[in-house]
N, C-alpha and C. Protein backbone atom coordinates (compact mmCIF):
# COMPACT_ATOMS: atom_id res chain seq x y z
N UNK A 1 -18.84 8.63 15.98
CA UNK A 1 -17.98 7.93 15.06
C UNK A 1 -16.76 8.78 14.73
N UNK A 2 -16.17 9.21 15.98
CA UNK A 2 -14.80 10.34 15.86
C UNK A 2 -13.49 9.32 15.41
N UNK A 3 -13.89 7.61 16.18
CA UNK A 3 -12.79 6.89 15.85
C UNK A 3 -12.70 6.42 14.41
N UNK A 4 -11.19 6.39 14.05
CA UNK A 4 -11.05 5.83 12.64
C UNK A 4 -11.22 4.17 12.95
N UNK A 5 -11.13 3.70 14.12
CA UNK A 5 -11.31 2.38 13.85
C UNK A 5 -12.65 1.92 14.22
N UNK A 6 -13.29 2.50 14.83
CA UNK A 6 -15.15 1.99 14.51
C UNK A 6 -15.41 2.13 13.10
N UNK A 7 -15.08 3.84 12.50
CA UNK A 7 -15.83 3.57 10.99
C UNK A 7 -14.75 2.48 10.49
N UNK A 8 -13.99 1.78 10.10
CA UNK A 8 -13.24 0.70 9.58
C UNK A 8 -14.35 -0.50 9.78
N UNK A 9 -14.41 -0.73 11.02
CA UNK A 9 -15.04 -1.95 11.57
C UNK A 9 -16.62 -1.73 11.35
N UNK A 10 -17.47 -0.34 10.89
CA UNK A 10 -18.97 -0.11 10.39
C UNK A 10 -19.01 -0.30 9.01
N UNK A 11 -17.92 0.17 8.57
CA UNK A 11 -18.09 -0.33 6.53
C UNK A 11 -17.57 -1.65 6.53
N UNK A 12 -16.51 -2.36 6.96
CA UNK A 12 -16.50 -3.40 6.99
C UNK A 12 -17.64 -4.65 7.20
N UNK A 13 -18.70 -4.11 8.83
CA UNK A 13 -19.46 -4.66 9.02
C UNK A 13 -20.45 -4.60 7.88
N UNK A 14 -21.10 -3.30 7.12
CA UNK A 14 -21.88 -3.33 6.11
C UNK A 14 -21.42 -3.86 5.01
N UNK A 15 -20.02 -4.12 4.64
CA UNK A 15 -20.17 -4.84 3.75
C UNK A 15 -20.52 -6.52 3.62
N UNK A 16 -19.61 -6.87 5.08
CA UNK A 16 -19.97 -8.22 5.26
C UNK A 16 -21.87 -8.49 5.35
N UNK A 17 -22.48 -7.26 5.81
CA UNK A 17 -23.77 -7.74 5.24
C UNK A 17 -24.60 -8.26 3.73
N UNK A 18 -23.95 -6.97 3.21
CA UNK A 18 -24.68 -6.53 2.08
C UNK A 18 -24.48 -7.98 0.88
N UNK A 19 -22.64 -8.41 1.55
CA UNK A 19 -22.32 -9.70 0.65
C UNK A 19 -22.94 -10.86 0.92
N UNK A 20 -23.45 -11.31 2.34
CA UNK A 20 -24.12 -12.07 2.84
C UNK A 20 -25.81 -12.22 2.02
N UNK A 21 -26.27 -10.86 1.79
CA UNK A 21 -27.15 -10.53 1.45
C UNK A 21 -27.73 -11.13 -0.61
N UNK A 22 -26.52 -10.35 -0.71
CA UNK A 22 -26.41 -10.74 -2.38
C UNK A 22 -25.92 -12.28 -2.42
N UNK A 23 -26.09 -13.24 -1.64
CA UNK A 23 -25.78 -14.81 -1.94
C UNK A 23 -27.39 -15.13 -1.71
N UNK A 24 -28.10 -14.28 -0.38
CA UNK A 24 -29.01 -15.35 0.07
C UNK A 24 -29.68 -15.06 -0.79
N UNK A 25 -29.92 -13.59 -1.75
CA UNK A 25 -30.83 -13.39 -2.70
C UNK A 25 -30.59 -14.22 -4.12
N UNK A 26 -29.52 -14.60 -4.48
CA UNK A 26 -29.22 -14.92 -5.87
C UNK A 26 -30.59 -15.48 -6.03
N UNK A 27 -30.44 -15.59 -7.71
CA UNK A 27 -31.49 -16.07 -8.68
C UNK A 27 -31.15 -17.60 -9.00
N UNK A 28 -31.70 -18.57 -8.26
CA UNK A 28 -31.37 -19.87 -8.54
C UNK A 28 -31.32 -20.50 -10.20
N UNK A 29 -31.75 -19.44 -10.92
CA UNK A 29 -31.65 -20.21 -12.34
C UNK A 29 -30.22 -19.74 -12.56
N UNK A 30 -29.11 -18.69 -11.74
CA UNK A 30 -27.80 -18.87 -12.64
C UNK A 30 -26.68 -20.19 -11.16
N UNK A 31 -26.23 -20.20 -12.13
CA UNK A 31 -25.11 -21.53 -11.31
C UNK A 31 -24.07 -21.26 -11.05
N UNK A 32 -24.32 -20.74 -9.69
CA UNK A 32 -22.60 -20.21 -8.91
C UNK A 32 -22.04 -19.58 -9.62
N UNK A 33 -22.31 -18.56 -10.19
CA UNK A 33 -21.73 -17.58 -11.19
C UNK A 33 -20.96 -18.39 -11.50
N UNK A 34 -20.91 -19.35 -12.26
CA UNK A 34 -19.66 -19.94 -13.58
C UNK A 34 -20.77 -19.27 -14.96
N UNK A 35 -20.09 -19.83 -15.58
CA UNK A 35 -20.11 -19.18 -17.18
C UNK A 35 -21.27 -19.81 -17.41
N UNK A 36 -22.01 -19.36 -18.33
CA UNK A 36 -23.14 -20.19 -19.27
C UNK A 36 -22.86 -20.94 -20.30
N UNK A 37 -23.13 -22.22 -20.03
CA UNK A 37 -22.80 -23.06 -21.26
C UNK A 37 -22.82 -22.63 -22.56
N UNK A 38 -21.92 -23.03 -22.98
CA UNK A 38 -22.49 -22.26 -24.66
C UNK A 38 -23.66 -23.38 -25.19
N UNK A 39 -23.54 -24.42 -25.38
CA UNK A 39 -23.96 -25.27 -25.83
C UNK A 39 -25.16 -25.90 -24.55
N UNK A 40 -26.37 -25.91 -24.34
CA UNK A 40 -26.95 -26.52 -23.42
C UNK A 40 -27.60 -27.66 -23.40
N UNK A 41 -28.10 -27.79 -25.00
CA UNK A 41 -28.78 -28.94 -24.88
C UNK A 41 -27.72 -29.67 -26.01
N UNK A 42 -28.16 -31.31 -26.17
CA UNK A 42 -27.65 -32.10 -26.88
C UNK A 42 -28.98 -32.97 -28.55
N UNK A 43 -28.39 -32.80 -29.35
CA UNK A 43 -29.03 -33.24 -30.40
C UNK A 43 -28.32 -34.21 -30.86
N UNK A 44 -29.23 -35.28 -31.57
CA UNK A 44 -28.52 -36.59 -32.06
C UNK A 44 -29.14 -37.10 -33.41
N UNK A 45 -28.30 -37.55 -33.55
CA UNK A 45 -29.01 -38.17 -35.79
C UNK A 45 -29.05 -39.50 -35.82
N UNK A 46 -28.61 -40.38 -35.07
CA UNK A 46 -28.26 -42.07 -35.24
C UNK A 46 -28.70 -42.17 -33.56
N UNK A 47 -29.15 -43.60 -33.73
CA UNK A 47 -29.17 -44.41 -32.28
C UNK A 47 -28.21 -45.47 -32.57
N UNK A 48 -27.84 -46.20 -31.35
CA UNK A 48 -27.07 -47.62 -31.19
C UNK A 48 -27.76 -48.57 -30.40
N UNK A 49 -27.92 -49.43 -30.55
CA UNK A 49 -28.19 -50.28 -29.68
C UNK A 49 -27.69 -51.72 -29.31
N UNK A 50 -27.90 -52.01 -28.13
CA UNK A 50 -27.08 -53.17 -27.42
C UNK A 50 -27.75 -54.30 -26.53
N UNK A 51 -27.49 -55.69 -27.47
CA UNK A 51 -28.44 -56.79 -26.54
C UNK A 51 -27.71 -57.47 -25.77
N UNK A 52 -28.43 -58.17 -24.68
CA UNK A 52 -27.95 -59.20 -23.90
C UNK A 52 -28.17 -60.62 -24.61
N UNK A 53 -27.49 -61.33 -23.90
CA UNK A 53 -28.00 -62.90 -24.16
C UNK A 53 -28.86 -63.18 -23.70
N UNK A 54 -30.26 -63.77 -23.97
CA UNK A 54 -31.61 -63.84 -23.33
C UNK A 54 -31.20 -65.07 -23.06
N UNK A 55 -30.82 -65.63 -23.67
CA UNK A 55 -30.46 -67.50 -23.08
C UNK A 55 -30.15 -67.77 -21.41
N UNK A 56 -28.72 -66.91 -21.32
CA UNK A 56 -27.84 -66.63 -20.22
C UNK A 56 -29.11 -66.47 -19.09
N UNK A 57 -29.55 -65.13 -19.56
CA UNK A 57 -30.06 -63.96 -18.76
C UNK A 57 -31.71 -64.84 -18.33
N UNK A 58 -32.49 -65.34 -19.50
CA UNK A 58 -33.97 -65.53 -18.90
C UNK A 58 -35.00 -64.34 -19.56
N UNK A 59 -33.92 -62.99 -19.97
CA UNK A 59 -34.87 -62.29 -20.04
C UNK A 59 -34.15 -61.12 -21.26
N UNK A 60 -34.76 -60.77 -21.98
CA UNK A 60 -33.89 -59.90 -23.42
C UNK A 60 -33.79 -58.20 -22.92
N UNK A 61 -32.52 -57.95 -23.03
CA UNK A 61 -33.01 -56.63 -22.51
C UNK A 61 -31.72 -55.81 -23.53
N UNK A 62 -32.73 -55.23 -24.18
CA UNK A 62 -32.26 -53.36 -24.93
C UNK A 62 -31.97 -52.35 -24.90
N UNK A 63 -30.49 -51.81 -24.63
CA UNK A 63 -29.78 -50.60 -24.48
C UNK A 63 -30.01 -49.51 -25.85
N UNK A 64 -30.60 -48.93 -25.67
CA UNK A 64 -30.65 -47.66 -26.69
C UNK A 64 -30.21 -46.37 -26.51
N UNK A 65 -29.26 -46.11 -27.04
CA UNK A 65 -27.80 -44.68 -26.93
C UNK A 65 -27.84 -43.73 -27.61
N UNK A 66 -27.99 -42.65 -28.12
CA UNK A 66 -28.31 -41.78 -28.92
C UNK A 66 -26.53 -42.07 -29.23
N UNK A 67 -26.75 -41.76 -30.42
CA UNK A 67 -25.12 -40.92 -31.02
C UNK A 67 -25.00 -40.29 -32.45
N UNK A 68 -23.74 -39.94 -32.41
CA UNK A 68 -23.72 -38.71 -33.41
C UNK A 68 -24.28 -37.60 -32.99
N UNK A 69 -23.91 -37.24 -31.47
CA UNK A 69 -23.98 -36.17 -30.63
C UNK A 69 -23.88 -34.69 -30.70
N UNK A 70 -24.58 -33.77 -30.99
CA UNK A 70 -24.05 -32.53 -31.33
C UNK A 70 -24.69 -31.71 -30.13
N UNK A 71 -23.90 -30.95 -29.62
CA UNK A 71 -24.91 -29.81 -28.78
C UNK A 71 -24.95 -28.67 -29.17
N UNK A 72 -25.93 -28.30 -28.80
CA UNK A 72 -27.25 -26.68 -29.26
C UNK A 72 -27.17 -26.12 -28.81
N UNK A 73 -27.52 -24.61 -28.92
CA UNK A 73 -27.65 -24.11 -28.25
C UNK A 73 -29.04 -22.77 -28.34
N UNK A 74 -29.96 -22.71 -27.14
CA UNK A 74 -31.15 -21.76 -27.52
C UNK A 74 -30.86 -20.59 -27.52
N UNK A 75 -31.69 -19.28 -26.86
CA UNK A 75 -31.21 -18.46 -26.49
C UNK A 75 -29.81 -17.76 -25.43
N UNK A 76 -29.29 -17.36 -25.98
CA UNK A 76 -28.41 -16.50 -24.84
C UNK A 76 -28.67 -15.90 -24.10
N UNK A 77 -28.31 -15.77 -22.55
CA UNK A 77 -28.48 -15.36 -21.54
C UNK A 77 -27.93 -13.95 -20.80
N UNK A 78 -28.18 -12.99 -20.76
CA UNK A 78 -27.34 -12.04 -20.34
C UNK A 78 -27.08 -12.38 -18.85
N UNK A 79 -25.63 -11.97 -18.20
CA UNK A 79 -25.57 -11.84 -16.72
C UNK A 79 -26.00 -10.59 -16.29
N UNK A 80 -26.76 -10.24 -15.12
CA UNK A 80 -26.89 -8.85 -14.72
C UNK A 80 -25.42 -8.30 -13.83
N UNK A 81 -25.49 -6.87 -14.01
CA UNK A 81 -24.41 -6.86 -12.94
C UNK A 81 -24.60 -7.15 -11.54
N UNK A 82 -23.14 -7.01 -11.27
CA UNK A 82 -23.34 -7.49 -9.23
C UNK A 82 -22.46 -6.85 -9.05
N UNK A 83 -22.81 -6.13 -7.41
CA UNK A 83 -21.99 -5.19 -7.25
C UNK A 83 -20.92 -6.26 -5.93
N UNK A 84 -21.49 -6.78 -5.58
CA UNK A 84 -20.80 -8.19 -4.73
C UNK A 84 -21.05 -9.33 -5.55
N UNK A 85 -20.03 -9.88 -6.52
CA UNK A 85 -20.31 -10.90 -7.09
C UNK A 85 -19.93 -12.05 -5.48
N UNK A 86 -20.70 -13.24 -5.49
CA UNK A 86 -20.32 -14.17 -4.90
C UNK A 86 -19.45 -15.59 -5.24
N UNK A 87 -19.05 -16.20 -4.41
CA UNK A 87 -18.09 -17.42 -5.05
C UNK A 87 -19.07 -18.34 -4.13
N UNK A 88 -19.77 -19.31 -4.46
CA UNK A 88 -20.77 -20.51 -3.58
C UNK A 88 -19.88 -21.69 -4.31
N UNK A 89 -20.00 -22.59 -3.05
CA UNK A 89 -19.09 -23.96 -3.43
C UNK A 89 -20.69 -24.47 -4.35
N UNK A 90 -19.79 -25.11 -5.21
CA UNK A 90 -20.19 -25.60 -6.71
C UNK A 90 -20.06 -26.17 -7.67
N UNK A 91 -20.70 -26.84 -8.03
CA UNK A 91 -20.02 -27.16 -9.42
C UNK A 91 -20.52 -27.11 -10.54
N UNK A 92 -20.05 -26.18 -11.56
CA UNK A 92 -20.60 -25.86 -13.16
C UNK A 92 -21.02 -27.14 -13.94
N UNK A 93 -21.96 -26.78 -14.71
CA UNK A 93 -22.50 -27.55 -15.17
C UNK A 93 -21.88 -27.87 -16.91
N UNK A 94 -21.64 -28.88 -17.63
CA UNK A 94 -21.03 -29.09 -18.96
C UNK A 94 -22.22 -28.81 -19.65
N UNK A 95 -21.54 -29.31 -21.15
CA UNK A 95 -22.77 -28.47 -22.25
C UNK A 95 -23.19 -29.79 -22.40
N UNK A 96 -24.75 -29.80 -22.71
CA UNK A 96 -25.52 -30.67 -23.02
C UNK A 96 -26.70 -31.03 -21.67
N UNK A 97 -26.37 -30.47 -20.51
CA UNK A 97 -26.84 -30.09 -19.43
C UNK A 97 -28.10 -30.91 -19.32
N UNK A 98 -29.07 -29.96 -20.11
CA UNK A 98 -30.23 -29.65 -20.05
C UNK A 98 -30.97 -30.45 -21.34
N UNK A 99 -30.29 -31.65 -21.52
CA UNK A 99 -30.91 -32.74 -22.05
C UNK A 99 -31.26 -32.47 -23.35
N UNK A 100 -32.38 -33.19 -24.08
CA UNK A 100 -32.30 -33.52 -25.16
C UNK A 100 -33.22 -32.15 -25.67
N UNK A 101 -32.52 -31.37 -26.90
CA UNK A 101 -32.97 -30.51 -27.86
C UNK A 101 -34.63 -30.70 -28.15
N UNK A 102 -34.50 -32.25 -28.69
CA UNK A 102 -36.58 -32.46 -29.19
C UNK A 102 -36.63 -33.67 -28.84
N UNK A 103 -37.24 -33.55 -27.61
CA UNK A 103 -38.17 -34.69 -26.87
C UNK A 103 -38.31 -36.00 -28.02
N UNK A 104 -38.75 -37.44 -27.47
CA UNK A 104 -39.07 -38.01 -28.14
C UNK A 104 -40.70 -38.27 -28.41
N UNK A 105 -41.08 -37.96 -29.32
CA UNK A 105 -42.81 -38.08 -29.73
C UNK A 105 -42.99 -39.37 -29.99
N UNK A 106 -42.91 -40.36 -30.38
CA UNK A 106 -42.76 -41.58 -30.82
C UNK A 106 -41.78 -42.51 -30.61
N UNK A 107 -42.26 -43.90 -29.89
CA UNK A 107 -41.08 -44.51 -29.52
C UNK A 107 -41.93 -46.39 -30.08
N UNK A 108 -41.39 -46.86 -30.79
CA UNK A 108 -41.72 -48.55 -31.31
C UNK A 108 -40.77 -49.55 -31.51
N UNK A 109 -41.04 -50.46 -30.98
CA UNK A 109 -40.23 -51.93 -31.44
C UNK A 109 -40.70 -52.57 -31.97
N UNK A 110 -40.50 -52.88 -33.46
CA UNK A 110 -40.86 -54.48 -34.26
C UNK A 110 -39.38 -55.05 -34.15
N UNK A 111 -40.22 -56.35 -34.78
CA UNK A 111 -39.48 -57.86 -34.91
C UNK A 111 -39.64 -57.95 -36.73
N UNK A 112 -38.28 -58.47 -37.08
CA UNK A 112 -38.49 -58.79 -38.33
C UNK A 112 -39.11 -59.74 -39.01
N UNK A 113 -39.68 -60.66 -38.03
CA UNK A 113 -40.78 -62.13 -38.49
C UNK A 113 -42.02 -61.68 -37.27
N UNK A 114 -42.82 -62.70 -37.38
CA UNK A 114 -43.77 -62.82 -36.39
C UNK A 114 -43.37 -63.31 -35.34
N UNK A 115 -43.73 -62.40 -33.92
CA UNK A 115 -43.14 -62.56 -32.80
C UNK A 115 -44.24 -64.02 -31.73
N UNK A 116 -45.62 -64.19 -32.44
CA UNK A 116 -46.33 -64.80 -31.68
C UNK A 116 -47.71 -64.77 -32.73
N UNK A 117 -48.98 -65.42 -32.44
CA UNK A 117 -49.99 -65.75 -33.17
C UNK A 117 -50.61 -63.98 -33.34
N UNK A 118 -50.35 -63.15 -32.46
CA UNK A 118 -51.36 -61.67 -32.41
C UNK A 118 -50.42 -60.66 -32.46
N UNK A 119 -49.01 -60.89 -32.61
CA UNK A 119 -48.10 -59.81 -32.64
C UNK A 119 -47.09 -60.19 -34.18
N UNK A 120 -47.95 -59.73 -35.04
CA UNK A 120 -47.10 -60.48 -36.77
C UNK A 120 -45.98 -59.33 -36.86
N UNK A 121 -45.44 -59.63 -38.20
CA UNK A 121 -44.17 -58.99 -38.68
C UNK A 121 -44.71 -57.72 -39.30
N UNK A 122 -44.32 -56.33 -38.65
CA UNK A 122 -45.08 -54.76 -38.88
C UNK A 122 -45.82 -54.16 -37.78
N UNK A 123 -45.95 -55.16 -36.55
CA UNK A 123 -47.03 -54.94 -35.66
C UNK A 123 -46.07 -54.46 -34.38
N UNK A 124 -45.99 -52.90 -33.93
CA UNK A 124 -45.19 -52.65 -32.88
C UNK A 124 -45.34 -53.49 -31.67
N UNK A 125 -44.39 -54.18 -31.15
CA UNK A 125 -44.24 -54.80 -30.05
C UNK A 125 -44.20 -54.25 -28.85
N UNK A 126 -44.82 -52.81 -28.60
CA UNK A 126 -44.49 -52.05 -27.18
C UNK A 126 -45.50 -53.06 -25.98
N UNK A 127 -46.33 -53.45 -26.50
CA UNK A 127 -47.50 -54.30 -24.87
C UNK A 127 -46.57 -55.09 -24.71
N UNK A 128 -45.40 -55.69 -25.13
CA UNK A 128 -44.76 -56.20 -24.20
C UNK A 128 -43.23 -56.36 -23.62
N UNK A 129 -42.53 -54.92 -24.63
CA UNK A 129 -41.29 -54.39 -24.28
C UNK A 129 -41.83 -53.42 -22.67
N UNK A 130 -41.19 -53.29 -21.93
CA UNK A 130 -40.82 -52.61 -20.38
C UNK A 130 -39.69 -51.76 -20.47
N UNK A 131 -40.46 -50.70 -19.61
CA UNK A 131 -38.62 -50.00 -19.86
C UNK A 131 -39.35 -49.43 -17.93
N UNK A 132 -38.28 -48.88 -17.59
CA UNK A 132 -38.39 -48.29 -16.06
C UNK A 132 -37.82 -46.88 -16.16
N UNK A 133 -38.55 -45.98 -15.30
CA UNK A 133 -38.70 -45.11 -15.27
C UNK A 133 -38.46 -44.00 -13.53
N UNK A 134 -37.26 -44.08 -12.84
CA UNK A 134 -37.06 -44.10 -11.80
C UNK A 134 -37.57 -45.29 -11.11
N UNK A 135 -38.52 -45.03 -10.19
CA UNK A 135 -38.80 -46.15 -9.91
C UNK A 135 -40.18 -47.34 -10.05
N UNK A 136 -40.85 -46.62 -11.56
CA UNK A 136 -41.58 -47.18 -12.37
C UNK A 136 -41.41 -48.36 -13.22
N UNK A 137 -41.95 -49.19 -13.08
CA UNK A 137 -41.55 -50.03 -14.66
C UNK A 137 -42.81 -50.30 -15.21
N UNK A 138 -43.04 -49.94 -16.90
CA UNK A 138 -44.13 -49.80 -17.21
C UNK A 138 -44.08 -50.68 -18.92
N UNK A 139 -45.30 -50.97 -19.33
CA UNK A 139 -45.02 -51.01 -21.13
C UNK A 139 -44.64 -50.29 -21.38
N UNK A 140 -44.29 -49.98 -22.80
CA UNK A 140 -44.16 -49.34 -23.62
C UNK A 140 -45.49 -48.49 -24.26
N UNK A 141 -46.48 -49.42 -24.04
CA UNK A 141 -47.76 -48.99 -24.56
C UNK A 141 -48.26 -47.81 -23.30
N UNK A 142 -47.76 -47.57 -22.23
CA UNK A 142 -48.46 -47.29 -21.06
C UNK A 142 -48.51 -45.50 -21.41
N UNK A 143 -49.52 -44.69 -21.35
CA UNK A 143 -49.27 -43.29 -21.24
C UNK A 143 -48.52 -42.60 -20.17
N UNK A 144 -48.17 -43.69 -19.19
CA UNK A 144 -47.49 -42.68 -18.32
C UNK A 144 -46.13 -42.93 -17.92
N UNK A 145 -46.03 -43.62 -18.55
CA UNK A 145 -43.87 -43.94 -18.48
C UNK A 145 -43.66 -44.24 -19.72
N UNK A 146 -43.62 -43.53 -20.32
CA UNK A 146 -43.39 -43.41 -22.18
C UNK A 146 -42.02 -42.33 -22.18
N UNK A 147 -41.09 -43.56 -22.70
CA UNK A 147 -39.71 -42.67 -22.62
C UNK A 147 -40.15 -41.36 -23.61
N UNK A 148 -39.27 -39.88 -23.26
CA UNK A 148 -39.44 -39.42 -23.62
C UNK A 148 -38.10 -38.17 -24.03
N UNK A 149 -37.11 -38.74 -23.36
CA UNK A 149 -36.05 -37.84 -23.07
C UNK A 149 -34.86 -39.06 -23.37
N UNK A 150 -33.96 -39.40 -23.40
CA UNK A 150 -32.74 -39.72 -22.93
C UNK A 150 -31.94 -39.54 -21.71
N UNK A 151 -32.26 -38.05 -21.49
CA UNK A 151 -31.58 -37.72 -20.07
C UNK A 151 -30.35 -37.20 -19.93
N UNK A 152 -30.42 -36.52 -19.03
CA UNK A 152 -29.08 -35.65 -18.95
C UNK A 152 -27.64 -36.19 -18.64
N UNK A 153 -27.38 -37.39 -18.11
CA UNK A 153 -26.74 -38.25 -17.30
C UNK A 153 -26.13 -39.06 -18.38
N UNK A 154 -27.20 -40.65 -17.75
CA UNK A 154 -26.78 -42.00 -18.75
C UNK A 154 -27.02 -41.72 -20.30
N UNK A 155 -28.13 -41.09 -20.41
CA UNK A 155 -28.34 -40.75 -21.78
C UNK A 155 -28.68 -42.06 -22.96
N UNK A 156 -29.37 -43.01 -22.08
CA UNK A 156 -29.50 -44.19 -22.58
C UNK A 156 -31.27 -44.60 -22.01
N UNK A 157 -31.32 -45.68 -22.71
CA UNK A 157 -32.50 -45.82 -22.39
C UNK A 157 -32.83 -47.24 -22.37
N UNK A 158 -33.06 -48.42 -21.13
CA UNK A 158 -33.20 -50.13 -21.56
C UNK A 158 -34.56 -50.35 -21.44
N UNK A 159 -34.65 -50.99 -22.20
CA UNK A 159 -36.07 -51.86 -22.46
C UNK A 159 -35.90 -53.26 -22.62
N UNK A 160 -37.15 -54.06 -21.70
CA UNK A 160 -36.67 -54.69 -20.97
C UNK A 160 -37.99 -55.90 -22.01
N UNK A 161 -38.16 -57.42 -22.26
CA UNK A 161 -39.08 -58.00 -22.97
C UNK A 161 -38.56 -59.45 -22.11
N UNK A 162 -39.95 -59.87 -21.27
CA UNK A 162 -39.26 -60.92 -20.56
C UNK A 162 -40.13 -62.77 -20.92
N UNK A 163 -40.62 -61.97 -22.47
CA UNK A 163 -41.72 -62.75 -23.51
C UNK A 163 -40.70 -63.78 -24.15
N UNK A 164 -40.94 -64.76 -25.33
CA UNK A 164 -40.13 -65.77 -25.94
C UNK A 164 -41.34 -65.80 -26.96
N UNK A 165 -40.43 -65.81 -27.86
CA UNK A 165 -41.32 -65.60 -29.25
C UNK A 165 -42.12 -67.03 -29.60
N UNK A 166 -42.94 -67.44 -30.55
CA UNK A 166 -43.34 -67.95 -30.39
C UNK A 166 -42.85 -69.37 -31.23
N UNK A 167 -41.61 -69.05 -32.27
CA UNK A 167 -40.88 -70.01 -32.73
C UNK A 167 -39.06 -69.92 -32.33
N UNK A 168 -38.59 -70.25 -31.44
CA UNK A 168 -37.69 -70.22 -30.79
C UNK A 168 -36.71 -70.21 -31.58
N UNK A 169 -36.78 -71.46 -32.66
CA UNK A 169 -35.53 -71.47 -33.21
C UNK A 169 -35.01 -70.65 -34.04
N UNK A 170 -36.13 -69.99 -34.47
CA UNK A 170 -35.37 -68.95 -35.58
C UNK A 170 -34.93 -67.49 -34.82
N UNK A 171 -33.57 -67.21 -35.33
CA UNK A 171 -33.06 -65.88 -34.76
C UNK A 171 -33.90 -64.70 -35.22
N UNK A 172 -33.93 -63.82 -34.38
CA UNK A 172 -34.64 -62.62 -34.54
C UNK A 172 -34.07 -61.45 -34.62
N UNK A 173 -34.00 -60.33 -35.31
CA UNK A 173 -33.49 -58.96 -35.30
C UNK A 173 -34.94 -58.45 -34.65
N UNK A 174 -34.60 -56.56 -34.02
CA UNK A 174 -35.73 -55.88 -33.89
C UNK A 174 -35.26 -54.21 -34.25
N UNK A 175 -36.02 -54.28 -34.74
CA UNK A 175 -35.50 -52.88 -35.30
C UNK A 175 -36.26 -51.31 -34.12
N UNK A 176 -35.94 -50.67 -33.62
CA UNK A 176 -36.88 -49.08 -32.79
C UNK A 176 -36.10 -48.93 -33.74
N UNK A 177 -37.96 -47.83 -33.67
CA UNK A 177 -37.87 -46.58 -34.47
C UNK A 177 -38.52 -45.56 -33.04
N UNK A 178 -37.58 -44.32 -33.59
CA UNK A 178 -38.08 -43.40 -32.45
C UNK A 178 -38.13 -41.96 -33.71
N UNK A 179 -39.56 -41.15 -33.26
CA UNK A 179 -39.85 -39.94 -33.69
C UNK A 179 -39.73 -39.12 -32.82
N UNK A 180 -38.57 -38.21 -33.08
CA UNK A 180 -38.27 -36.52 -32.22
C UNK A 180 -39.55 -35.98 -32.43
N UNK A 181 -39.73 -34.55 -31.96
CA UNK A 181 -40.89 -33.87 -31.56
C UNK A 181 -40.01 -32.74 -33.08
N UNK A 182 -39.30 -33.08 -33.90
CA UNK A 182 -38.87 -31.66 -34.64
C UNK A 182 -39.25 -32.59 -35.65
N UNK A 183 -39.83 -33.87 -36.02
CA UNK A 183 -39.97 -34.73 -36.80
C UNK A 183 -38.68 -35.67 -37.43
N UNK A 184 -37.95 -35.74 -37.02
CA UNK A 184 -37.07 -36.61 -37.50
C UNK A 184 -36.85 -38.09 -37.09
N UNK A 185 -37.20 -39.37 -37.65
CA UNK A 185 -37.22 -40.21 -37.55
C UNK A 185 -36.00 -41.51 -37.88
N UNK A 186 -35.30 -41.79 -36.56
CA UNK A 186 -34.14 -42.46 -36.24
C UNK A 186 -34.38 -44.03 -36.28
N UNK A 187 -34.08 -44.83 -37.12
CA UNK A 187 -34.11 -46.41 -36.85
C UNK A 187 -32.80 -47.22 -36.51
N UNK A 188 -32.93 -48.31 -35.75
CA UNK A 188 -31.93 -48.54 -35.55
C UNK A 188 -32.21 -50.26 -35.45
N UNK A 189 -31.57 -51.56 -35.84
CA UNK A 189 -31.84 -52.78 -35.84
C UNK A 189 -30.49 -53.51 -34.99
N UNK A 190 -31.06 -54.47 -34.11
CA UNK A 190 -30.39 -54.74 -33.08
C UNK A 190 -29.27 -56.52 -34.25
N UNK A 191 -28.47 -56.78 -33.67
CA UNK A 191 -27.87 -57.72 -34.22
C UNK A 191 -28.63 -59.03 -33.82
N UNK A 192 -28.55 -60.52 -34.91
CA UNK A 192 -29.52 -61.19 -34.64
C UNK A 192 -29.26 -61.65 -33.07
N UNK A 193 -30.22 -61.96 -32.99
CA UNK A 193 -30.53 -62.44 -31.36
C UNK A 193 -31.50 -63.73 -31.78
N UNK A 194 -30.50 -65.16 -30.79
CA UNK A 194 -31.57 -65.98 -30.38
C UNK A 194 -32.07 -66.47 -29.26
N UNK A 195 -33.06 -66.90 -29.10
CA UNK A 195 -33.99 -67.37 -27.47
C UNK A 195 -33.73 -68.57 -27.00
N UNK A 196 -33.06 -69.63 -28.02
CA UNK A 196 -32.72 -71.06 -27.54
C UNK A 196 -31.37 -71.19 -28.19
């Protein structure tokens, strides 16, 4: 190694390893070295909700939105150093990322009258609200597609009731109530809605 241009082209070559090296190793929990959100998850105090025309439609279906949006944030993250930081095509992630702060523990729909002879006024209506769940669609009553998140994305949640109450003519409100896992309990009553 008497030539100056082999050692050029041997540290060069080691470095192009070593950088190659420090990508294939990264730690998949950080994200293309961009910054750490400050804020990761999202917390909410009010719901909204939004009906269709069941008349139109055939079938009643319930948009539920979290709002009054705030995002959280848990622990802080240190970066380690890098002695080859890398640049990977990417894209950073916004705050609120990582979904909802406290899960939902409790999720119910009543009707403000009696919905039918076995479902009266106080009696949660989940055996026959539906909501879908990728590519699940389940009750409400079901243990295993029981909304539980909002989600990182739509951040919404429809539930779907493809029932007709059992006195048509009178308009109906329905009020969810949903219980966070930190205990805080959100109600929200839909505008009247009628079936005929």
């Amino acid at each position: 190694m008497k030539n100056p241009t082999i050692k050029i082209a041997f540290l060069f070559g080691l470095y192009v390893v070593l950088h190659f090296a420090a990508a294939c190793m990264r730690d998949p929990g950080i994200d293309c070295a961009c910054p750490n959100p400050q804020f990761p998850f999202f917390d909410y105090h009010t719901l909204t909700v939004e009906a269709n025309d069941p008349i139109s439609t055939g079938y009643l279906i319930l948009t539920v939105r979290p709002d009054s949006i705030d995002y959280v944030v848990e622990a802080t993250q240190q970066r380690d150093f890098e002695w080859f930081p890398t640049a990977m095509a990417c894209s950073c992630v916004d705050d609120g990322h990582e979904g909802d702060k406290y899960p939902i523990a409790e999720f119910d729909v009543f009707a403000d009258q009696d919905f039918n002879d076995t479902l009266r006024v106080g009696t949660p209506l989940n055996a026959i609200f539906f909501t879908a769940n990728s590519d699940v669609v389940s009750s409400l009553n079901s243990p295993f597609v029981k909304p539980t998140l909002f989600g990182r994305i739509d951040r919404e949640l429809r539930l779907f009731l493809h029932e007709t109450p059992d006195n048509m003519e009178q308009p109906y409100r329905f009020t969810i109530r949903l219980i966070k896992t930190n205990g805080d309990t959100l109600n929200v009553q839909t505008e009247t809605i009628r079936f005929q």
